[in-house]
Protein backbone atom coordinates (compact mmCIF):
# COMPACT_ATOMS: atom_id res chain seq x y z
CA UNK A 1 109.80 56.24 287.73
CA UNK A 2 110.54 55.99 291.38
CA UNK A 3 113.99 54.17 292.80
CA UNK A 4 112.62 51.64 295.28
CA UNK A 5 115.15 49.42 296.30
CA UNK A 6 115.24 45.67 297.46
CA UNK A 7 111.88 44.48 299.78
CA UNK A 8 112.89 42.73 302.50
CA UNK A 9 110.14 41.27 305.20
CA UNK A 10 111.05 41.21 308.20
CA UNK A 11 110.78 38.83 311.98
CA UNK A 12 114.59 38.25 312.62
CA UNK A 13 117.72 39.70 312.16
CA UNK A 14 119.01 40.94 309.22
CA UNK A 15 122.26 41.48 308.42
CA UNK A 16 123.67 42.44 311.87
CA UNK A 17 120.67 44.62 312.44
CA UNK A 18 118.15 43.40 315.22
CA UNK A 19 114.08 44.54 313.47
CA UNK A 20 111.62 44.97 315.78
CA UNK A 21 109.05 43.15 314.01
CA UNK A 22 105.99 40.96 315.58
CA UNK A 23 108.15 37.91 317.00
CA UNK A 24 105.50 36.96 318.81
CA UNK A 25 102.04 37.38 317.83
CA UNK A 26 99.27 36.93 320.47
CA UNK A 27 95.87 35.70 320.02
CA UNK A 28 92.79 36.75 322.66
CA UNK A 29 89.80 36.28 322.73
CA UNK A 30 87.60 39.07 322.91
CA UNK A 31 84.01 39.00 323.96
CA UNK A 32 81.35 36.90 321.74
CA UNK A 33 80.81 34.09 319.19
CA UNK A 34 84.40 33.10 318.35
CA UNK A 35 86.02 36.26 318.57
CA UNK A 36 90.21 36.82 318.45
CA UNK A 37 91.74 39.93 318.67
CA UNK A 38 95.28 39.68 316.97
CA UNK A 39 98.44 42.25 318.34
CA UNK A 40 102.30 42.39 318.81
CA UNK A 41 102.84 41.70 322.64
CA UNK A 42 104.48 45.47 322.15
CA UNK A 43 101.29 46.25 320.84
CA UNK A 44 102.67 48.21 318.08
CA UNK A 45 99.34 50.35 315.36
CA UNK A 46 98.06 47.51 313.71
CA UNK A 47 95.16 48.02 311.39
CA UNK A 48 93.49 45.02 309.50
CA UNK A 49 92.34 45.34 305.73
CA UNK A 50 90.61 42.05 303.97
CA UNK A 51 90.29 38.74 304.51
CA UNK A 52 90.74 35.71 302.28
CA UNK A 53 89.48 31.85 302.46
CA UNK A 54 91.71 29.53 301.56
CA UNK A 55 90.05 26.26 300.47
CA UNK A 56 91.61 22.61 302.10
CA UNK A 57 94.82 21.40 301.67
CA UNK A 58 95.00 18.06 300.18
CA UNK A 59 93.52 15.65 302.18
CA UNK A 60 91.52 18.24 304.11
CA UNK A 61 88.12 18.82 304.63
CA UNK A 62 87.95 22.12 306.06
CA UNK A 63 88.99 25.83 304.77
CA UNK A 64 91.75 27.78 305.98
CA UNK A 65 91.99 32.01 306.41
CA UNK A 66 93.97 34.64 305.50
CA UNK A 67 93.95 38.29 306.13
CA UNK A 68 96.54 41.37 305.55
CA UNK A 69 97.05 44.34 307.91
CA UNK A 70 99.32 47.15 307.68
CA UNK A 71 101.36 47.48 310.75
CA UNK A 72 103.77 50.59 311.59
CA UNK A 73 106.59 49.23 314.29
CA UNK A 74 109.08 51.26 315.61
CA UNK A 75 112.79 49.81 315.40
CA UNK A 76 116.03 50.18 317.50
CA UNK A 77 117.01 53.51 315.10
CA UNK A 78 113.76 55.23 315.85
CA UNK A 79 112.78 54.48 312.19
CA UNK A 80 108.95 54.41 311.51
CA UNK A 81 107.36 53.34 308.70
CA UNK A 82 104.05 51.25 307.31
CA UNK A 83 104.02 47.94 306.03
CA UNK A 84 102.03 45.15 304.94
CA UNK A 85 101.43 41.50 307.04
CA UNK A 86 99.94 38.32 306.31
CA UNK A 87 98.36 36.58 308.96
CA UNK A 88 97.75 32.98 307.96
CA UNK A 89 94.97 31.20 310.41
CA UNK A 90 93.65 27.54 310.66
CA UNK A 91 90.27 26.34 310.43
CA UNK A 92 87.22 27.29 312.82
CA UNK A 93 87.14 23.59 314.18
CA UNK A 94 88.04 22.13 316.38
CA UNK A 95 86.40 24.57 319.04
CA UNK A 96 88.77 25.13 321.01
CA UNK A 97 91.47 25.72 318.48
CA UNK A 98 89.39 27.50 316.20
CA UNK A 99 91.19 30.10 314.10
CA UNK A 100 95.07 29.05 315.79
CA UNK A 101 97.11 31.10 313.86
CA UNK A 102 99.72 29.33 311.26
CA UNK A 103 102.10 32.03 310.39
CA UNK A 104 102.65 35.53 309.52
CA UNK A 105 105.05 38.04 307.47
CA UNK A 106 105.69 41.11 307.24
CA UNK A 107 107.69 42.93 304.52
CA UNK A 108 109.42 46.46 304.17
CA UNK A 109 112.24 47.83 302.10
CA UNK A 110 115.76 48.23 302.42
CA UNK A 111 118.18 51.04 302.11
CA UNK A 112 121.57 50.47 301.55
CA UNK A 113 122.76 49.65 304.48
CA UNK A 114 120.15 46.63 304.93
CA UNK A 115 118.22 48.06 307.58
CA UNK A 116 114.61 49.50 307.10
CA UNK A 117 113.91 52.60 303.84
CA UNK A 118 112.16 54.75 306.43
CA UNK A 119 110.91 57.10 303.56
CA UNK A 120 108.85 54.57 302.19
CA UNK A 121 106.13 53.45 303.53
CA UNK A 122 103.43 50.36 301.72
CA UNK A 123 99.70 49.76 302.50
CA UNK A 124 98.28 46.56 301.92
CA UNK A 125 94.40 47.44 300.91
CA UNK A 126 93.49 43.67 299.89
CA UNK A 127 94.29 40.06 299.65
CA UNK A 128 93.01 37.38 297.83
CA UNK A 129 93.89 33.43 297.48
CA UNK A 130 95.00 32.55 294.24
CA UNK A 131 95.29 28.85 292.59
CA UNK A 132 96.06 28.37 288.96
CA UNK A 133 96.86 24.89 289.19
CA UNK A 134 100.02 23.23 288.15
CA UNK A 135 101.51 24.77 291.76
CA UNK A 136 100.37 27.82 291.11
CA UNK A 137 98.87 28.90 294.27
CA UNK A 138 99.58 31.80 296.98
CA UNK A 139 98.36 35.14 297.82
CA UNK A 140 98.06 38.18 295.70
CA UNK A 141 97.67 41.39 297.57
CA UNK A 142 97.34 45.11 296.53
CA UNK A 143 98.23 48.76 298.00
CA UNK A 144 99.60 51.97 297.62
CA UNK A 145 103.33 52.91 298.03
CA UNK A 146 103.79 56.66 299.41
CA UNK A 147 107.19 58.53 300.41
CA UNK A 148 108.16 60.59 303.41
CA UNK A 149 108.92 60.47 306.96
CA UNK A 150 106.25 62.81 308.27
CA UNK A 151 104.27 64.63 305.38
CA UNK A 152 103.62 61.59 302.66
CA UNK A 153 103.10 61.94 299.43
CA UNK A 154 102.00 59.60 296.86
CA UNK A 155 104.21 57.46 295.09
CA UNK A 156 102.26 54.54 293.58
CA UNK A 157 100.49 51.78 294.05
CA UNK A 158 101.94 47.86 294.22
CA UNK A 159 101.03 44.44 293.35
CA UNK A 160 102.62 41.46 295.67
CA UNK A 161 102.30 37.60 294.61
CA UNK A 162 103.37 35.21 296.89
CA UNK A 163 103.32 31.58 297.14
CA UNK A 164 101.08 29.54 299.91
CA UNK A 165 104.36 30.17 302.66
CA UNK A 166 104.09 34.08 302.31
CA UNK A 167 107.47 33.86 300.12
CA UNK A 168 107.57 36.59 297.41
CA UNK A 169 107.40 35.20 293.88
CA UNK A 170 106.78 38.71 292.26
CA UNK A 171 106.29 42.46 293.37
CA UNK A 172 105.64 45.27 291.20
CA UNK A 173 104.99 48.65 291.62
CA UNK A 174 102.67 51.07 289.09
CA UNK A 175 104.03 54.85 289.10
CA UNK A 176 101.19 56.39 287.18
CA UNK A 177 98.39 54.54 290.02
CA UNK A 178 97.65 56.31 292.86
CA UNK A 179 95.97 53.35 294.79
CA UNK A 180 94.68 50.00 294.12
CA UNK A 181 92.22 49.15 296.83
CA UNK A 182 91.04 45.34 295.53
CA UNK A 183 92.16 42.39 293.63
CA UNK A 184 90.70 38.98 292.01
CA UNK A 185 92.11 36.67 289.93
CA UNK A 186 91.07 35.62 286.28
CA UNK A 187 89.32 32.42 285.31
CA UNK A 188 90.16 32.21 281.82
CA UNK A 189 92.23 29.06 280.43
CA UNK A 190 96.58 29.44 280.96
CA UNK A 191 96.90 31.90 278.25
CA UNK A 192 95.17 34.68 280.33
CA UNK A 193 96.41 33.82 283.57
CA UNK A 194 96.61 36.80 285.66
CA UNK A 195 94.71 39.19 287.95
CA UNK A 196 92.25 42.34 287.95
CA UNK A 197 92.71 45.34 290.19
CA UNK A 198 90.89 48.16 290.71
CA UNK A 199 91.83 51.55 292.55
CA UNK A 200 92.40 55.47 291.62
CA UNK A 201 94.42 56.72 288.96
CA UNK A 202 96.43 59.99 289.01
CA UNK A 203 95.58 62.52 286.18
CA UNK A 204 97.35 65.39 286.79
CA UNK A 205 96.83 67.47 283.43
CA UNK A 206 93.34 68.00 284.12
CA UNK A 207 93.61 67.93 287.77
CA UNK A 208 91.50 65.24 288.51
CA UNK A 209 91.23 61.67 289.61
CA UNK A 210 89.61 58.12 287.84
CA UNK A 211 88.73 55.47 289.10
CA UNK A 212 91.09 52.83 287.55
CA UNK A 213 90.95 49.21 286.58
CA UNK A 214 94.25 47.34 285.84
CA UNK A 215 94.72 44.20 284.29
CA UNK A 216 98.09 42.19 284.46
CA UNK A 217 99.81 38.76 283.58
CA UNK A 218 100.58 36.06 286.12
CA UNK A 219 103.91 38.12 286.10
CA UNK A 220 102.53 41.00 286.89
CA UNK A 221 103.24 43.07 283.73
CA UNK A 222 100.46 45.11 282.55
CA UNK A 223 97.95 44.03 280.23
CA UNK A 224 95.72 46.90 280.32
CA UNK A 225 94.58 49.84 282.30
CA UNK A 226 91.25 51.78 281.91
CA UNK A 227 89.64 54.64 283.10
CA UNK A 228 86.87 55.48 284.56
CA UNK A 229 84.64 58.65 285.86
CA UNK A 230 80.73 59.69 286.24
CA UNK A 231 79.23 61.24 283.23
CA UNK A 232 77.62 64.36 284.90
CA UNK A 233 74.67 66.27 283.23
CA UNK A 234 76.78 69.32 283.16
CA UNK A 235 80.02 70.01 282.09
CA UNK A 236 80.93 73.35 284.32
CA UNK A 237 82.48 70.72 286.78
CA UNK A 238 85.53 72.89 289.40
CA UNK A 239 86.94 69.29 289.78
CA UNK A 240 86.15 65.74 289.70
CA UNK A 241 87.33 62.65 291.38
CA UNK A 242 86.11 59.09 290.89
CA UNK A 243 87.48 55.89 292.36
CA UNK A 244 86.65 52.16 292.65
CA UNK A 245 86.61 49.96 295.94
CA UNK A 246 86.04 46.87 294.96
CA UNK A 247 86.28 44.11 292.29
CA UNK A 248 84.66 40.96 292.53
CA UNK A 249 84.95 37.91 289.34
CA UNK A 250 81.26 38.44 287.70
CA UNK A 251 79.69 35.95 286.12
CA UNK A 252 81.60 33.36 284.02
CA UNK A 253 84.63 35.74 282.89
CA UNK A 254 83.83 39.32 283.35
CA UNK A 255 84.52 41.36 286.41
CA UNK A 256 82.43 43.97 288.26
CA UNK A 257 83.34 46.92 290.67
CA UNK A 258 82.06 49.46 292.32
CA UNK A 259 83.34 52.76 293.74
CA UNK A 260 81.86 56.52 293.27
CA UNK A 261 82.11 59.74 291.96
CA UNK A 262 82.21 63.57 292.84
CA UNK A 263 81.69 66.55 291.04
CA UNK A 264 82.50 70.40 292.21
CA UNK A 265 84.06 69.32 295.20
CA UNK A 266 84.58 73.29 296.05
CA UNK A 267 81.41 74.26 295.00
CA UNK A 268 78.96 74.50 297.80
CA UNK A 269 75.87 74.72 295.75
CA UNK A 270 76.47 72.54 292.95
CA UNK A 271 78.69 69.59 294.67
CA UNK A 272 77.58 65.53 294.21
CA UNK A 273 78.39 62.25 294.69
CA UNK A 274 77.29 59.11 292.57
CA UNK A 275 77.39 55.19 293.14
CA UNK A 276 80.07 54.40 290.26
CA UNK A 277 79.33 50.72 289.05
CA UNK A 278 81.29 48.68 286.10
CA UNK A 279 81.32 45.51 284.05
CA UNK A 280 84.41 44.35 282.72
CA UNK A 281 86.19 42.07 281.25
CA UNK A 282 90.00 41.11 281.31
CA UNK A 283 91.10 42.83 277.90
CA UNK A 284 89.77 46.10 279.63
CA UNK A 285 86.56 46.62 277.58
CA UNK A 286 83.54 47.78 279.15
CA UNK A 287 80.38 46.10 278.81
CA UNK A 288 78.43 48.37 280.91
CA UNK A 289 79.07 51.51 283.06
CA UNK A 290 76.72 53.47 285.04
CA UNK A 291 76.27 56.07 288.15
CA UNK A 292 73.34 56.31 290.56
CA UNK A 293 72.06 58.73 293.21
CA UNK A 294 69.98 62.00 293.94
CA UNK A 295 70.86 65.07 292.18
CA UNK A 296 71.37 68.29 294.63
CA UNK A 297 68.20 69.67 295.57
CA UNK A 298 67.32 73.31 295.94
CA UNK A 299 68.22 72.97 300.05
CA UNK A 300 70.33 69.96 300.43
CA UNK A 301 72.83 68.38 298.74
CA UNK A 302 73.08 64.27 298.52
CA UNK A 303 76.16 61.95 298.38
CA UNK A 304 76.21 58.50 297.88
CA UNK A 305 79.35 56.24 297.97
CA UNK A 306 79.68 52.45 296.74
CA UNK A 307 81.98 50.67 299.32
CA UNK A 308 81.55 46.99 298.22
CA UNK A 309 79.34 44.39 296.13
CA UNK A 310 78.56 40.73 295.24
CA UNK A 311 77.13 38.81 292.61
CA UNK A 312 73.47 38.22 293.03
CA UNK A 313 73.62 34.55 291.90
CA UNK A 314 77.01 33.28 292.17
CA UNK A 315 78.71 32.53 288.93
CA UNK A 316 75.49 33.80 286.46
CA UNK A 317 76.17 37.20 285.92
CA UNK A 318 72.45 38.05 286.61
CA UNK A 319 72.86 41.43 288.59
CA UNK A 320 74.54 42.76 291.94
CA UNK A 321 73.85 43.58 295.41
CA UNK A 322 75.88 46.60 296.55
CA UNK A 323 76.70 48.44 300.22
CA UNK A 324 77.84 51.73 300.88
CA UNK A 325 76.90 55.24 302.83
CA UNK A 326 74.03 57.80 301.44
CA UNK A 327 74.56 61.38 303.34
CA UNK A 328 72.27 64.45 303.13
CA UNK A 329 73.66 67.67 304.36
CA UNK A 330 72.04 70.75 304.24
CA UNK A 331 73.21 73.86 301.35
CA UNK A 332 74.95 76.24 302.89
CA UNK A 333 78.14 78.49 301.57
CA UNK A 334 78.72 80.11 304.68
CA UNK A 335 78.60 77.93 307.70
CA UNK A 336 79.20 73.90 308.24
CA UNK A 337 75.74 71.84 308.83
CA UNK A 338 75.94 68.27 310.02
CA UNK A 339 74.95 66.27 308.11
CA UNK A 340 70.89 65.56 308.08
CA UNK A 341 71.56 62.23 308.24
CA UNK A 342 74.67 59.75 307.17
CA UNK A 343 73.05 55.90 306.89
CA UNK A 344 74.24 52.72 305.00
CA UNK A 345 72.35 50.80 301.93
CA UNK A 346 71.68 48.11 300.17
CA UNK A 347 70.54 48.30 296.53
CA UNK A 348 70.06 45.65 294.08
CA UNK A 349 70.84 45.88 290.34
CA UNK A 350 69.36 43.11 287.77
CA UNK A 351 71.66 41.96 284.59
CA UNK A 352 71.39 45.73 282.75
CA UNK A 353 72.23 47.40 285.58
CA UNK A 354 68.73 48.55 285.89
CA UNK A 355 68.05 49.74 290.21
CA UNK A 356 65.48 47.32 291.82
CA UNK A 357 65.53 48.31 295.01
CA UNK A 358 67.79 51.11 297.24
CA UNK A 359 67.04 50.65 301.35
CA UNK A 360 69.39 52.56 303.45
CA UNK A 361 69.12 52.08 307.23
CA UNK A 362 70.09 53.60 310.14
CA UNK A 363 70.70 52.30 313.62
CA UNK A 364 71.22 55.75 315.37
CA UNK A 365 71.46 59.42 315.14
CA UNK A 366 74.97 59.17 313.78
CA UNK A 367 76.68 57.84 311.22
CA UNK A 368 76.26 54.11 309.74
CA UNK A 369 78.27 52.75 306.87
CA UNK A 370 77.78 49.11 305.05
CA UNK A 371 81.32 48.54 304.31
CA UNK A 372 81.03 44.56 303.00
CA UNK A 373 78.05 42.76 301.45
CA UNK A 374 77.95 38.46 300.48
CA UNK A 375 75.18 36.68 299.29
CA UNK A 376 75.32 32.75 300.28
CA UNK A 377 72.46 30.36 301.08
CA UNK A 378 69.70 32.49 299.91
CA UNK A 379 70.55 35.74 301.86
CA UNK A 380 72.21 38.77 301.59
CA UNK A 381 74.49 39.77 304.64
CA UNK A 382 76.09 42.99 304.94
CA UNK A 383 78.81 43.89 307.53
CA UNK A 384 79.68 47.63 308.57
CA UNK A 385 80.08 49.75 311.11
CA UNK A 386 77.39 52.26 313.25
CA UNK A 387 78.55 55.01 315.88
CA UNK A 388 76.29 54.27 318.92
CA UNK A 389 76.62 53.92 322.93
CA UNK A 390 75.12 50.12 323.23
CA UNK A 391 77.87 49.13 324.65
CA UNK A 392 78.60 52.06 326.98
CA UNK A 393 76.77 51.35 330.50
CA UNK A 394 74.81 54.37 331.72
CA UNK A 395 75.50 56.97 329.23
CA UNK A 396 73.73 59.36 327.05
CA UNK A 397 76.16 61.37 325.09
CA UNK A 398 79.22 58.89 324.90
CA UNK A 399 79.62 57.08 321.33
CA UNK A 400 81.75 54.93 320.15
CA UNK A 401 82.02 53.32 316.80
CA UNK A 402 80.56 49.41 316.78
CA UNK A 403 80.15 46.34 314.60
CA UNK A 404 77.22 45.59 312.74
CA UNK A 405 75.73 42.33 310.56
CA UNK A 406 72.64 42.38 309.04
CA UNK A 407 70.54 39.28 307.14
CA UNK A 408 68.31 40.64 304.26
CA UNK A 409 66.16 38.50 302.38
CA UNK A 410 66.63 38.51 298.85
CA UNK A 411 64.14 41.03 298.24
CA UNK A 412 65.84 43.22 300.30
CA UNK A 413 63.59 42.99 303.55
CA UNK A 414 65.71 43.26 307.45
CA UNK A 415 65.61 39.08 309.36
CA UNK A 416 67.97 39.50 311.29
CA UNK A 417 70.71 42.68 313.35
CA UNK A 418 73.40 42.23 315.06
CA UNK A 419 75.79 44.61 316.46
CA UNK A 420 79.18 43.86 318.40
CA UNK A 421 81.63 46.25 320.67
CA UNK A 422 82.56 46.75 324.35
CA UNK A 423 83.31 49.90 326.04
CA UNK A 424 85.87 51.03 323.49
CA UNK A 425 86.24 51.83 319.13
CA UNK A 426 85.60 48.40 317.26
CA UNK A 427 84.74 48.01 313.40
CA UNK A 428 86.61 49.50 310.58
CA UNK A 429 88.63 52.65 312.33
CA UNK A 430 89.35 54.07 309.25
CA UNK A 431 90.63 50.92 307.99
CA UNK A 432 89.17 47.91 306.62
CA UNK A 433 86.24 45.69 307.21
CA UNK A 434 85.83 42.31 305.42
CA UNK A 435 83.47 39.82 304.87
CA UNK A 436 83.53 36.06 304.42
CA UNK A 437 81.78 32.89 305.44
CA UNK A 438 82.71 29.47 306.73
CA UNK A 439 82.32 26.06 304.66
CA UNK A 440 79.20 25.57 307.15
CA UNK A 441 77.73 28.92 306.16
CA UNK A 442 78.49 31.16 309.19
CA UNK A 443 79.90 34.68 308.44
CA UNK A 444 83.31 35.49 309.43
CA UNK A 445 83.75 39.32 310.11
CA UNK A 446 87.53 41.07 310.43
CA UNK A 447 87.39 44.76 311.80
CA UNK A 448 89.47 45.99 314.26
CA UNK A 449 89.79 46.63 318.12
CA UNK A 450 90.89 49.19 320.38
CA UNK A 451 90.53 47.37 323.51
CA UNK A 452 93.57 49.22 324.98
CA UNK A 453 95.25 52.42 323.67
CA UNK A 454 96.73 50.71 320.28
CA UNK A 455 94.74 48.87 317.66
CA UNK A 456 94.59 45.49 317.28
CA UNK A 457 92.95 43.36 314.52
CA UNK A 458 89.43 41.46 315.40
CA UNK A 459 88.01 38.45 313.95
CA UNK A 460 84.47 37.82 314.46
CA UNK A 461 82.73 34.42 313.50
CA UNK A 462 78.86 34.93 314.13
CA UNK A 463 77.19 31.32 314.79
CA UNK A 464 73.40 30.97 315.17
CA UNK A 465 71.96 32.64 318.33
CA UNK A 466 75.38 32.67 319.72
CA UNK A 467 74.66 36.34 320.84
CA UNK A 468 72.71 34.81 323.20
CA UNK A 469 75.45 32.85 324.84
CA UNK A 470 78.22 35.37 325.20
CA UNK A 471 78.95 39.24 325.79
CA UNK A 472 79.09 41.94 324.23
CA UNK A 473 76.92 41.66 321.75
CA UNK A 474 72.85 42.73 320.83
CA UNK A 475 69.86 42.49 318.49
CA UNK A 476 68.62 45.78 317.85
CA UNK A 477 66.98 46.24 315.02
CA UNK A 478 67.83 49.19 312.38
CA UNK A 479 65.73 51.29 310.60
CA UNK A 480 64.89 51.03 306.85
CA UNK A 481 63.65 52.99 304.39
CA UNK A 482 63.43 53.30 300.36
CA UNK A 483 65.53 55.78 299.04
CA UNK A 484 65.21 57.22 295.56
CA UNK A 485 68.56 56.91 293.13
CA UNK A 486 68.97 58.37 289.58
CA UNK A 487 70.54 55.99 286.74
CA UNK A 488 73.37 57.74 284.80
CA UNK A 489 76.01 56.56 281.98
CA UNK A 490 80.19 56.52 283.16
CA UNK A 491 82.46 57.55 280.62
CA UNK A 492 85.41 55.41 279.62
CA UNK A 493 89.02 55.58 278.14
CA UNK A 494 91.89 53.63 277.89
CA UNK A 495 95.08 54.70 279.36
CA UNK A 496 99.36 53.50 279.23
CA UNK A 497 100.43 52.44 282.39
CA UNK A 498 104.01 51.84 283.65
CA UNK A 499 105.41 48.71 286.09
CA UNK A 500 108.66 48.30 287.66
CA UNK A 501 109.64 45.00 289.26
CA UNK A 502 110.96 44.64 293.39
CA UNK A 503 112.63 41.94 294.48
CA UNK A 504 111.35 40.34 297.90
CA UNK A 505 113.16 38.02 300.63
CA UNK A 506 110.79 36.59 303.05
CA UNK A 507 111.56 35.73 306.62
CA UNK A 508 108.74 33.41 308.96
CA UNK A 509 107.40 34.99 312.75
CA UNK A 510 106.56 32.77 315.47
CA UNK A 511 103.02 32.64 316.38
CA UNK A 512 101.15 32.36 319.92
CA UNK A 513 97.35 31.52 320.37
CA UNK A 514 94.30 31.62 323.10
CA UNK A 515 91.27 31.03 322.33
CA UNK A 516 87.99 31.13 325.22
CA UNK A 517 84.22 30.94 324.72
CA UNK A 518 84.17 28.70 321.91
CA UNK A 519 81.00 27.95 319.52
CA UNK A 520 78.17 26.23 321.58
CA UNK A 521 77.18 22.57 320.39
């Protein structure tokens, strides 16, 4: 077990001791459709992670949004360290107060002393809104917990329930889970109340990593934990690794997830990555488990990794659209090739898992990755981020990393492309990229920014031919073609799992907003 000691979040003094957290949060717009970057007037790393709709309040009409970000700010002690922060934001209407943010929090813990642990640090990974009835409602976010001032190393992953104010109602933290990287809450009736979580579990006898899917009470403790890895032809594997990315509630009360896996990671002839897809349900059992992608060919080898997914039909359980990155790179033990290419997908699976169609596209030369995909009204958007110079006046070598959105048909045939940036990085950064929609249908996209020399978070809501209207964005048009994948079984065990439960004080931040070139009526 590791000793973690008291969380406190943070926005005021504590205890004598001035922190250095985001007392005043600014709001900007940025340069199309309603678009806000979000930063700490100190402009301290800020990296967003997921985003979260939170249906009306009583007596409301329209939703609310959430997100997390991990921010790293630098106190009066010269004590660094990571930590999570919700950013609550109001609806997209009225224009011209569209997305004013409501409140944030940030939490870190303590030594003894009351000030800041700086050899802990926490990433927040996802959020989600939760409402059980019965005032049961909040936020449930997930992470990883790692130790260390300079060189980190692993130390966990966490669980954090709050209620609809950002206070902490439980924390817990799993020694024997490396990460978890997404979250959803059950559906069942109040006797299996609780949440699903899936992420990367350590398995250090055999030197390897599975993907891992947790299930817990409302309280937190575990119910279950399962385990997860590709079922390779061979069994002359040097090492494998498998994790999942993402969890979504699957039909009426299962779960699905997706995530990949790698075999002979040092090998340079033999190496491969898989498409890792699973359907569970809350008592851990599988109901079905497979891998897809192109074996290793005699001059290339091919790696495919699942990044996110949604439910075909919402609520039926009758197949899944998934997102990702495919990458070809040609064999060689002695020198490094670039890749041949590095694209995004999207592939469609009907209710046994069997592949309907696999497109990946590219925009450019470099790399493009689909990093969230949602089905709503008929179509299937995916969200991600391409490496290109649009956005770079007069230049031919210069790329930076961009926004994309993309409307599929059903079918899986390109309407509509849409890419957003400016002169500098925007999209994921080596973060997070998220995907939701607005009650009138529009997708709401939160990436990041670096409009200056620090990150910021970005909030994108694309609105019907709004690219025409304002800057900094384009239409261009990716390519797409079908790609071949091979359908393989996962193997699956259950495992024990430990928890140990935190205790968390939360303290409010004041809040600034400016909004500019608001949705066209």
């Amino acid at each position: 077990m590791i000793n973690l000691r008291g969380l406190i979040v943070s926005g005021a003094s504590l205890l004598g001791l001035v922190v250095t957290a985001p007392t005043a949060f600014v709001s900007a717009q940025f340069v199309q459709d309603h678009q806000h970057t979000y930063f700490d007037p100190i402009e301290y790393h800020f990296s967003s992670q997921a985003l979260t709709v939170v249906p009306p309040p009583e007596g409301g009409e329209l939703n609310e949004y959430a997100f997390v970000a991990n921010m790293k700010p630098q106190d009066i002690l010269d004590r660094q360290f990571t930590r999570p922060l919700i950013v609550k934001l109001k609806p997209n209407m009225p224009t011209d107060k569209a997305f004013d943010l409501d409140w944030s929090k940030t939490y870190y813990f303590a030594d003894e002393m009351g000030g800041s642990a700086t050899q802990t640090h926490l990433y927040a990974r996802d959020i989600h809104h939760v409402d059980f009835g019965d005032g049961k409602a909040g936020y449930i976010i997930c992470g990883k917990v790692t130790n260390g001032k300079v060189l980190q190393t692993d130390a966990g992953s966490f669980l954090l329930l709050t209620d609809l104010d950002g206070n902490s109602k439980k924390f817990m933290v799993y020694p024997g889970i490396k990460e978890l990287n997404s979250v959803v809450p059950t559906k069942g009736d109040v006797n299996t109340q609780g949440f699903v979580t899936v992420g990367t579990a350590f398995n250090t006898k055999q030197r390897y990593d599975t993907a891992a899917y947790l299930s817990v009470n409302i309280d937190l403790s575990p119910r279950c934990l399962s385990v997860t890895a590709g079922k390779w032809p061979d069994t002359a594997h040097s090492r494998t690794s498998s994790t999942f990315k993402k969890i979504i509630q699957y039909g009426q009360d299962d779960f699905a997830m997706v995530g990949h896996s790698s075999k002979d990671l040092t090998r340079c002839n033999t190496k491969d990555t898989d498409i890792l897809v699973s359907i569970k349900d809350g008592s851990c059992d599988t109901i079905a488990g497979y891998h897809y992608g192109q074996g290793t060919s005699s001059d290339a080898y091919n790696e495919e990794f699942g990044m996110s997914l949604g439910e075909y039909k919402l609520g039926s359980g009758k197949g899944l659209v998934i997102t990702g990155r495919v990458k070809q790179t040609k064999l060689s033990c002695t020198d490094s090739f670039n890749p041949t290419y590095e694209d995004g997908f999207i592939m469609r699976l009907d209710t046994k898992l069997n592949l309907k169609y696999f497109h990946r596209f590219d925009y450019d030369t470099d790399s493009d990755i689909g990093l969230a995909i949602a089905v709503i009204r008929n179509r299937i958007w995916v969200s991600g981020e391409t490496t290109t110079s649009f956005f770079i006046p007069n230049s031919n070598t210069r790329r930076n990393r961009d926004i994309f959105l993309l409307e599929f048909k059903k079918n899986g045939s390109l309407q509509n492309s849409f890419t957003y940036g400016g002169p500098f990085a925007d999209g994921a950064l080596g973060s997070g990229l998220d995907l939701e929609f607005s009650q009138e249908g529009f997708p709401i996209i939160l990436g990041n920014s670096i409009a200056t020399s620090k990150q910021k978070a970005l909030l994108i809501e694309h609105y019907k031919d709004a690219w025409k209207n304002c800057r900094g964005s384009a239409s261009n048009n990716p390519n797409l073609e079908q790609y071949e994948a091979k359908k393989r079984n996962n193997k699956d065990k259950e495992q024990n799992t430990e928890a140990e439960e935190m205790t968390l004080v939360a303290i409010d931040v004041d809040l600034n907003q400016k909004l500019d070139c608001p949705k066209q009526t």
